[in-house]
N, C-alpha and C. Protein backbone atom coordinates (compact mmCIF):
# COMPACT_ATOMS: atom_id res chain seq x y z
N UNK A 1 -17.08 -16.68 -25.59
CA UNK A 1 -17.14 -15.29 -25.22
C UNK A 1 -16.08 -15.03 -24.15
N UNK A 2 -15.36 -13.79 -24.29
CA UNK A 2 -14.24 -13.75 -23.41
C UNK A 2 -14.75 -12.51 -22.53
N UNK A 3 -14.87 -12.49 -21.00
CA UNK A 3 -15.19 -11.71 -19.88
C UNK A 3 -14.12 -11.13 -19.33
N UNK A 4 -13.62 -10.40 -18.80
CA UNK A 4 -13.23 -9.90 -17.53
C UNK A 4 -13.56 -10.53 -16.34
N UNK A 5 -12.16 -10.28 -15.33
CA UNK A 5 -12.43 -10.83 -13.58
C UNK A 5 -11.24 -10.80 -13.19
N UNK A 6 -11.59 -10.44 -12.63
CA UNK A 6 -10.73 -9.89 -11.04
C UNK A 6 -9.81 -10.64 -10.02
N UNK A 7 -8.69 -11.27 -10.62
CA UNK A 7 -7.82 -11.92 -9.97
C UNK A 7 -7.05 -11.18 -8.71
N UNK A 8 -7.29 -12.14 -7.89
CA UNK A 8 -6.46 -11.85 -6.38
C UNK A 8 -4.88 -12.04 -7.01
N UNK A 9 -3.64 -11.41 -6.28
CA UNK A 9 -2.36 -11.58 -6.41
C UNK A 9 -2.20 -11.79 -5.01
N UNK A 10 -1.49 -12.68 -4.27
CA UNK A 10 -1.04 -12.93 -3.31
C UNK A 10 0.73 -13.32 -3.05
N UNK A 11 1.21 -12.76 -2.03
CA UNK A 11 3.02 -12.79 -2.42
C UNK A 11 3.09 -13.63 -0.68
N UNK A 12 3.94 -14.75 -0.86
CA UNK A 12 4.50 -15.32 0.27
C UNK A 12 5.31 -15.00 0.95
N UNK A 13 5.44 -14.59 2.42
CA UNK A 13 6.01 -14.25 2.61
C UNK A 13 7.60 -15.10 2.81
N UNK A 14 8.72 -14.47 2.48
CA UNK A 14 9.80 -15.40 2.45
C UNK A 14 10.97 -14.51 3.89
N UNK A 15 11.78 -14.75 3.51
CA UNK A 15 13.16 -14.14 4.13
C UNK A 15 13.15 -12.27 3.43
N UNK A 16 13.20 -12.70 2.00
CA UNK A 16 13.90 -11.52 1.29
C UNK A 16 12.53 -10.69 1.06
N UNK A 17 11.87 -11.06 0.92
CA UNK A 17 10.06 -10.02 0.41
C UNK A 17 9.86 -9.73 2.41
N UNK A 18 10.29 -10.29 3.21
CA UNK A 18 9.97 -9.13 4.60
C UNK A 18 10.66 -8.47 4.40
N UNK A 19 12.06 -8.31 4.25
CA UNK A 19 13.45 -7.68 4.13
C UNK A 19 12.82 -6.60 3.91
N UNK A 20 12.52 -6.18 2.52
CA UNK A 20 12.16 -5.68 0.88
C UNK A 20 11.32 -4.78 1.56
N UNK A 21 10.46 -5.03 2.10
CA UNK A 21 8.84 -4.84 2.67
C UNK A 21 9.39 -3.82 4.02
N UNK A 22 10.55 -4.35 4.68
CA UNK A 22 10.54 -3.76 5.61
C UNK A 22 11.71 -2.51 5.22
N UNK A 23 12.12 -2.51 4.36
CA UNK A 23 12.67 -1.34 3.54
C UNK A 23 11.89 -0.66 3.24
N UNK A 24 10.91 -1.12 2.60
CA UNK A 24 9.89 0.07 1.80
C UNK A 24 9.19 0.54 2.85
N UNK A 25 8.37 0.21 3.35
CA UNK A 25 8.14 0.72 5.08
C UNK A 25 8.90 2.22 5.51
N UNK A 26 10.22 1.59 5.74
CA UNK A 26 11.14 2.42 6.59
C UNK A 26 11.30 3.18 5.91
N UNK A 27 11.62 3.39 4.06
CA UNK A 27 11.69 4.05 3.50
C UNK A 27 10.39 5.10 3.43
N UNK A 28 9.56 4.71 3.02
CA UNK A 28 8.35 5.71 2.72
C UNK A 28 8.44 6.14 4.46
N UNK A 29 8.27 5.96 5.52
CA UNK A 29 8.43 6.81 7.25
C UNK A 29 9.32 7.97 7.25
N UNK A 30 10.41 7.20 6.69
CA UNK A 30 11.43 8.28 6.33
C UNK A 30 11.04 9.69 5.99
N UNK A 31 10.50 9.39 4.18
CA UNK A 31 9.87 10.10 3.41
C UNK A 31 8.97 11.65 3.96
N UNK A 32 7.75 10.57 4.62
CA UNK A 32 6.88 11.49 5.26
C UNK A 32 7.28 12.50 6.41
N UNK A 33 7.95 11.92 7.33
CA UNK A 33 8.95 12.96 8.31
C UNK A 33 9.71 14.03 8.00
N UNK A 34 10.59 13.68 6.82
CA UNK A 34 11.42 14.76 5.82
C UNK A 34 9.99 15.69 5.46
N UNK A 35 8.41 14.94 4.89
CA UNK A 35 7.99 16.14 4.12
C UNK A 35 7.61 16.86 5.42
N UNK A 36 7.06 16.29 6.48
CA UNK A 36 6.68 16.96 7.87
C UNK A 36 7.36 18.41 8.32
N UNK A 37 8.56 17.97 8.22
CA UNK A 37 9.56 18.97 8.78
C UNK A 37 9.90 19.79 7.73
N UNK A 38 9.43 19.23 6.21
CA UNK A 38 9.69 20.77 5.27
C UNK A 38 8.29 21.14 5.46
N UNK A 39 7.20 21.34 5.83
CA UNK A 39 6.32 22.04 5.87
C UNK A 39 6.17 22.47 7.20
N UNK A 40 6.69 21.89 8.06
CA UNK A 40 7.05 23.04 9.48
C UNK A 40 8.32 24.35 9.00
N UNK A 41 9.07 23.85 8.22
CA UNK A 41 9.99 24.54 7.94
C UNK A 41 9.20 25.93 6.95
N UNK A 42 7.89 25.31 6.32
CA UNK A 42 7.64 26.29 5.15
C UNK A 42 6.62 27.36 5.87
N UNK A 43 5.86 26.60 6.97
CA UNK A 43 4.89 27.28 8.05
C UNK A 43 5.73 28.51 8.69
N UNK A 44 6.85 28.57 9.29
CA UNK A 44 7.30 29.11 9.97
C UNK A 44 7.67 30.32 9.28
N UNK A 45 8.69 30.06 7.49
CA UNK A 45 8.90 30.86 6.78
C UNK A 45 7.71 31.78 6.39
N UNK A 46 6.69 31.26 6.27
CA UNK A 46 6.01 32.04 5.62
C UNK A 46 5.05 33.29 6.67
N UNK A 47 5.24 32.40 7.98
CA UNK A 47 4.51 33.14 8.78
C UNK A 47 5.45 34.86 9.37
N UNK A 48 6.67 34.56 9.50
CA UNK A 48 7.70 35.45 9.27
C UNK A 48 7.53 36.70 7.90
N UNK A 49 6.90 36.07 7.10
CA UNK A 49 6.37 37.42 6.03
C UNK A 49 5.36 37.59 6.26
N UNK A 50 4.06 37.71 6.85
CA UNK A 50 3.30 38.15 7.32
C UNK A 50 2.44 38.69 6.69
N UNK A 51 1.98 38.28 4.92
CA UNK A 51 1.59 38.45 3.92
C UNK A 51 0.31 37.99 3.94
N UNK A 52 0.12 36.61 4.57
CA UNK A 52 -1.00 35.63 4.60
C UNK A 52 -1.95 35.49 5.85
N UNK A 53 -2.79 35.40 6.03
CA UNK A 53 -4.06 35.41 7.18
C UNK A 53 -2.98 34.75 8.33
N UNK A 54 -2.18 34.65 9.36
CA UNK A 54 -1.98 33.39 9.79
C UNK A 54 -2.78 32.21 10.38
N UNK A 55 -4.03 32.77 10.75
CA UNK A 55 -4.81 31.64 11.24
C UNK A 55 -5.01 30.32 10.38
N UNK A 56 -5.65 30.76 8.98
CA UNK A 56 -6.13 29.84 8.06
C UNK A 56 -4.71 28.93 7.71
N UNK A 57 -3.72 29.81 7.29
CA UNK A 57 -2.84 29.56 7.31
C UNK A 57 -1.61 28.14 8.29
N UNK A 58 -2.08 28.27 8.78
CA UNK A 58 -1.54 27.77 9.85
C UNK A 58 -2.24 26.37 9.71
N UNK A 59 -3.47 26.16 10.14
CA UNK A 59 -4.70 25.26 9.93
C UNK A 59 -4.36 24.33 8.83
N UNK A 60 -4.08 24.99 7.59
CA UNK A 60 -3.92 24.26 6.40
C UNK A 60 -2.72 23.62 6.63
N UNK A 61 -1.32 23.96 6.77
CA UNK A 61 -0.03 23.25 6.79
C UNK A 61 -0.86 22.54 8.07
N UNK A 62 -0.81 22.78 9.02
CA UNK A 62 -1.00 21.32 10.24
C UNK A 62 -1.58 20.62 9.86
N UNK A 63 -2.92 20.86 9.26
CA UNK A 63 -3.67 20.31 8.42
C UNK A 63 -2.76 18.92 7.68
N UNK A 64 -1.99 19.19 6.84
CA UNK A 64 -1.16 18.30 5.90
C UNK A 64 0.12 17.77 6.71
N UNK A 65 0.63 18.45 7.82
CA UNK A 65 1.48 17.47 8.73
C UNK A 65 0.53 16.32 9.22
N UNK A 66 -0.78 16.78 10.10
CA UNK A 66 -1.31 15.60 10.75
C UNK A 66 -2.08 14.44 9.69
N UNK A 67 -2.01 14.71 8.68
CA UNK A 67 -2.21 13.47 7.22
C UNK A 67 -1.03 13.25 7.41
N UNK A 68 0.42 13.50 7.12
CA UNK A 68 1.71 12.75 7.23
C UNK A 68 1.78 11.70 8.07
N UNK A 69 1.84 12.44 9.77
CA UNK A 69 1.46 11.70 10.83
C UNK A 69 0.84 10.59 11.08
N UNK A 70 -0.46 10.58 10.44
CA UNK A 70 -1.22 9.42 10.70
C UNK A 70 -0.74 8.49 9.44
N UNK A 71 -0.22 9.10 8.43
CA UNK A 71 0.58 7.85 7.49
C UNK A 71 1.60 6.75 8.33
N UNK A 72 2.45 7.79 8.90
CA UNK A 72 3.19 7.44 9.83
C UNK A 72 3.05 6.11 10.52
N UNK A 73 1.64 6.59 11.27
CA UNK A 73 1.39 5.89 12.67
C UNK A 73 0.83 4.76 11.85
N UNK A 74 0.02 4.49 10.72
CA UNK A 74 -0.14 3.17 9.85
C UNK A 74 1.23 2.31 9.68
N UNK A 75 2.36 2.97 9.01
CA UNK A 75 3.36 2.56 8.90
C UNK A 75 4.06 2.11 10.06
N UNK A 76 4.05 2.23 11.03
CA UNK A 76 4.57 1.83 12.26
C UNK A 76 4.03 0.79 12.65
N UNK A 77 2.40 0.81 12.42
CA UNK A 77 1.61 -0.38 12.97
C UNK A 77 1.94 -1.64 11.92
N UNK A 78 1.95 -1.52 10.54
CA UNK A 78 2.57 -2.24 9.30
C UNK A 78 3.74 -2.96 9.84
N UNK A 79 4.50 -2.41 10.33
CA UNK A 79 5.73 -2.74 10.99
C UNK A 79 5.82 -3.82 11.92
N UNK A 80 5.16 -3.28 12.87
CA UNK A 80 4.58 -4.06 14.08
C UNK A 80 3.93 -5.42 13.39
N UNK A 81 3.13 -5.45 12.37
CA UNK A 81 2.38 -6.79 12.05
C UNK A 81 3.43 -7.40 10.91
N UNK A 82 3.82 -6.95 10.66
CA UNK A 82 5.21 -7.62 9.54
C UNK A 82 6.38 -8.06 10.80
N UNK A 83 6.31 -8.04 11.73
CA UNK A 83 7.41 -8.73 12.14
C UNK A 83 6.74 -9.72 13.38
N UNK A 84 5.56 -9.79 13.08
CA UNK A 84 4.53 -11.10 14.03
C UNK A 84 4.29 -12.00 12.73
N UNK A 85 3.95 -11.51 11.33
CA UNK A 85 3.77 -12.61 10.45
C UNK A 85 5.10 -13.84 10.44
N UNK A 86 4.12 -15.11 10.75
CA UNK A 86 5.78 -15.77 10.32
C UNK A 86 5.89 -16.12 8.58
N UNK A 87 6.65 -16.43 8.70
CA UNK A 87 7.60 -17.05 7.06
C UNK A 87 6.58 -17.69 6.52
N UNK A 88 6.22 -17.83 5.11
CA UNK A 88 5.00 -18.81 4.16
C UNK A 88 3.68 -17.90 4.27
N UNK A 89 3.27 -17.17 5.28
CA UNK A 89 1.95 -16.42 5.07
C UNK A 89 1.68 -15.76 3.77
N UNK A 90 1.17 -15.60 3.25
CA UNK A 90 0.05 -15.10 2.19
C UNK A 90 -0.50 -13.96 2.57
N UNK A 91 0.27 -12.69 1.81
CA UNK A 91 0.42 -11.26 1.61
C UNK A 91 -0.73 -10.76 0.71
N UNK A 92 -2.24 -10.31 0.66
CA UNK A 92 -2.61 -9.93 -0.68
C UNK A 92 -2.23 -8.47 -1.11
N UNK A 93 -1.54 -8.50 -2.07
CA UNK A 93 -1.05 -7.54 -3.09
C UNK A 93 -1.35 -6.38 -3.51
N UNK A 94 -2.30 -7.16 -4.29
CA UNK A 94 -3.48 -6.13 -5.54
C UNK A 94 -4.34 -7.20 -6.32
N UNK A 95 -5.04 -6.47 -6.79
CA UNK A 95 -5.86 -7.51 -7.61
C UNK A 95 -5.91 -6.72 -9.43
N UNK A 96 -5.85 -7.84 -10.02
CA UNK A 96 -5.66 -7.29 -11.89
C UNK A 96 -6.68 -7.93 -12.07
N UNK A 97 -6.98 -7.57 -13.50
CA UNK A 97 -7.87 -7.95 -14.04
C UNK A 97 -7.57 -8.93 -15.04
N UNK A 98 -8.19 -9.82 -15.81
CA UNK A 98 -7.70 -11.29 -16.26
C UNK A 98 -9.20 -11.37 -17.34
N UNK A 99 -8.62 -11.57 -18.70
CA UNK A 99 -10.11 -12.43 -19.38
C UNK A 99 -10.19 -13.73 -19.62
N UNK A 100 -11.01 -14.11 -19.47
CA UNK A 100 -11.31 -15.54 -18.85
C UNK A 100 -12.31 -16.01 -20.04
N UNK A 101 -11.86 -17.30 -20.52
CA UNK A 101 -13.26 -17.87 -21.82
C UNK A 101 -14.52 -18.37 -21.16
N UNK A 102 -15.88 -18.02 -21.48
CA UNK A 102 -17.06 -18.62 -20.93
C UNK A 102 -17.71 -19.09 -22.16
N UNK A 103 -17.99 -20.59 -22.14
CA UNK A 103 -18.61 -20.57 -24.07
C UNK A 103 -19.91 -21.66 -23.20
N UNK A 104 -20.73 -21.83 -23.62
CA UNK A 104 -22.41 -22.41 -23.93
C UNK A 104 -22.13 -23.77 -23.11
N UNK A 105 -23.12 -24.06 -22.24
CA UNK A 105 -22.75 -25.68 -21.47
C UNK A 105 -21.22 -25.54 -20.69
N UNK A 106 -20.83 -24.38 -19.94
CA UNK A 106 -19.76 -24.73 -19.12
C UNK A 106 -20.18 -24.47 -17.20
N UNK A 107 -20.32 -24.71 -16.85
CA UNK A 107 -19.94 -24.73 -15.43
C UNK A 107 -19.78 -23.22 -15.00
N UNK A 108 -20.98 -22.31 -14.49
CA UNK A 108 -20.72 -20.86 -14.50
C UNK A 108 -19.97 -21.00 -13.09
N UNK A 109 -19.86 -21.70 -11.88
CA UNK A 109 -19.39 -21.31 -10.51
C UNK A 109 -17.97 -21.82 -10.71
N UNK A 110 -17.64 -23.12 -11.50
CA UNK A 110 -16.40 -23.04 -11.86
C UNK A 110 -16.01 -21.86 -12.87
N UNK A 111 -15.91 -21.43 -13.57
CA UNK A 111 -15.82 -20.10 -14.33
C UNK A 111 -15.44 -18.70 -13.96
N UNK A 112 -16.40 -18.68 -12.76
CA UNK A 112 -17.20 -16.92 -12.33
C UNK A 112 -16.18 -17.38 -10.48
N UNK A 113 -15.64 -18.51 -10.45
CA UNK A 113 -14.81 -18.01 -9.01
C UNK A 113 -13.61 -17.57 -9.13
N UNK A 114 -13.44 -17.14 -7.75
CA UNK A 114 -12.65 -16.21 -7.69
C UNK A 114 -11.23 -16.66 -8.15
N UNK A 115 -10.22 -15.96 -9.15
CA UNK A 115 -9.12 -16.85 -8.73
C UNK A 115 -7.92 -15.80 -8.47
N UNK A 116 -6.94 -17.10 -7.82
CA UNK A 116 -5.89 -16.09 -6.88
C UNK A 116 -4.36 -16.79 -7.86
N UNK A 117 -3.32 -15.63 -8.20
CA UNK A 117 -1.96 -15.85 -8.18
C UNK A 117 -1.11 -16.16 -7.14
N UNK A 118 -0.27 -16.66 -6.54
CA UNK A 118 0.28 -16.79 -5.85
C UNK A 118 1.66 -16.81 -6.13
N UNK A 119 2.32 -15.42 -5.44
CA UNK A 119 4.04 -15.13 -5.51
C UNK A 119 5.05 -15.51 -4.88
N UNK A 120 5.68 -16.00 -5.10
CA UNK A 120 7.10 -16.53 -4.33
C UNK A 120 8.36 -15.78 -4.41
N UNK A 121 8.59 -14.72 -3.78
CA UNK A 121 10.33 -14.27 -4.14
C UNK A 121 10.03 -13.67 -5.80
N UNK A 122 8.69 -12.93 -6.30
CA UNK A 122 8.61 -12.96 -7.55
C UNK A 122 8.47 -13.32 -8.75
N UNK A 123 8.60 -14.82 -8.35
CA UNK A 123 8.18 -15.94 -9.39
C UNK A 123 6.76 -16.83 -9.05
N UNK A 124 5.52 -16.51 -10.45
CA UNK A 124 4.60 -17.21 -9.61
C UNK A 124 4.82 -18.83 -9.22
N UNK A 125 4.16 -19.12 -8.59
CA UNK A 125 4.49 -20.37 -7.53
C UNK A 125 2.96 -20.88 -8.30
N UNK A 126 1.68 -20.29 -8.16
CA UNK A 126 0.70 -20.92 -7.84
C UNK A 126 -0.80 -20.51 -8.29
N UNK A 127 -1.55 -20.85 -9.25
CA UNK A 127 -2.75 -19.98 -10.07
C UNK A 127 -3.70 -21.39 -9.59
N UNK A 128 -4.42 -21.02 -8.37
CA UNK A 128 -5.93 -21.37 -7.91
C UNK A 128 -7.09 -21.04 -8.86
């Protein structure tokens, strides 16, 4: 009988996956600041036509800057702990799903544990 389960992915950290990591980081900070400042930019426009409640108004865009913001302030802290990890640590990923054979007389705790991939620079290295 073939089951489903829930494999861990884990990526090592190397030279080039902090690099990578610390691109994507900087990149997505980037991102959110640009949308920050187009929705200060869209707050201001719109409040200038004078069409819309401004109170509620107002509430809602800050509203969606201070979600940017606190993306932000995650990403910064991300930052901060990506450059205390040293080299070889064990990143978890994501987890996929995997079917696995269980047939009559096998060993359910060998079977039913957990198991983990392990990434190197993209190439797996390592299936626990």
């Amino acid at each position: 009988m073939n089951i489903l389960q829930t494999v861990t992915v884990n990526h090592v950290l190397t030279e080039t996956s902090k690099n990578r990591l610390l691109d994507k980081y900087n990149q997505s900070k980037r991102q959110l600041l640009k949308e920050c400042d187009q929705l200060r930019f869209e707050m201001r426009k719109v409040e200038k036509t004078k069409k819309f409640q401004p109170g509620s108004l107002k509430a809602h865009y800050e509203k969606e800057i201070n979600k940017r913001q606190e993306k932000v302030k995650m990403l910064d802290f991300q930052l901060e702990q990506l450059e205390i990890l040293p080299l070889g640590s064990e990143l978890k990923d994501r987890e996929v799903q995997a079917i696995i054979n269980v047939e009559v007389g096998q060993n359910w705790d060998e079977a039913a544990l957990s198991k983990t991939i392990v990434v190197t620079d993209g190439i797996i290295t390592e299936i626990r």
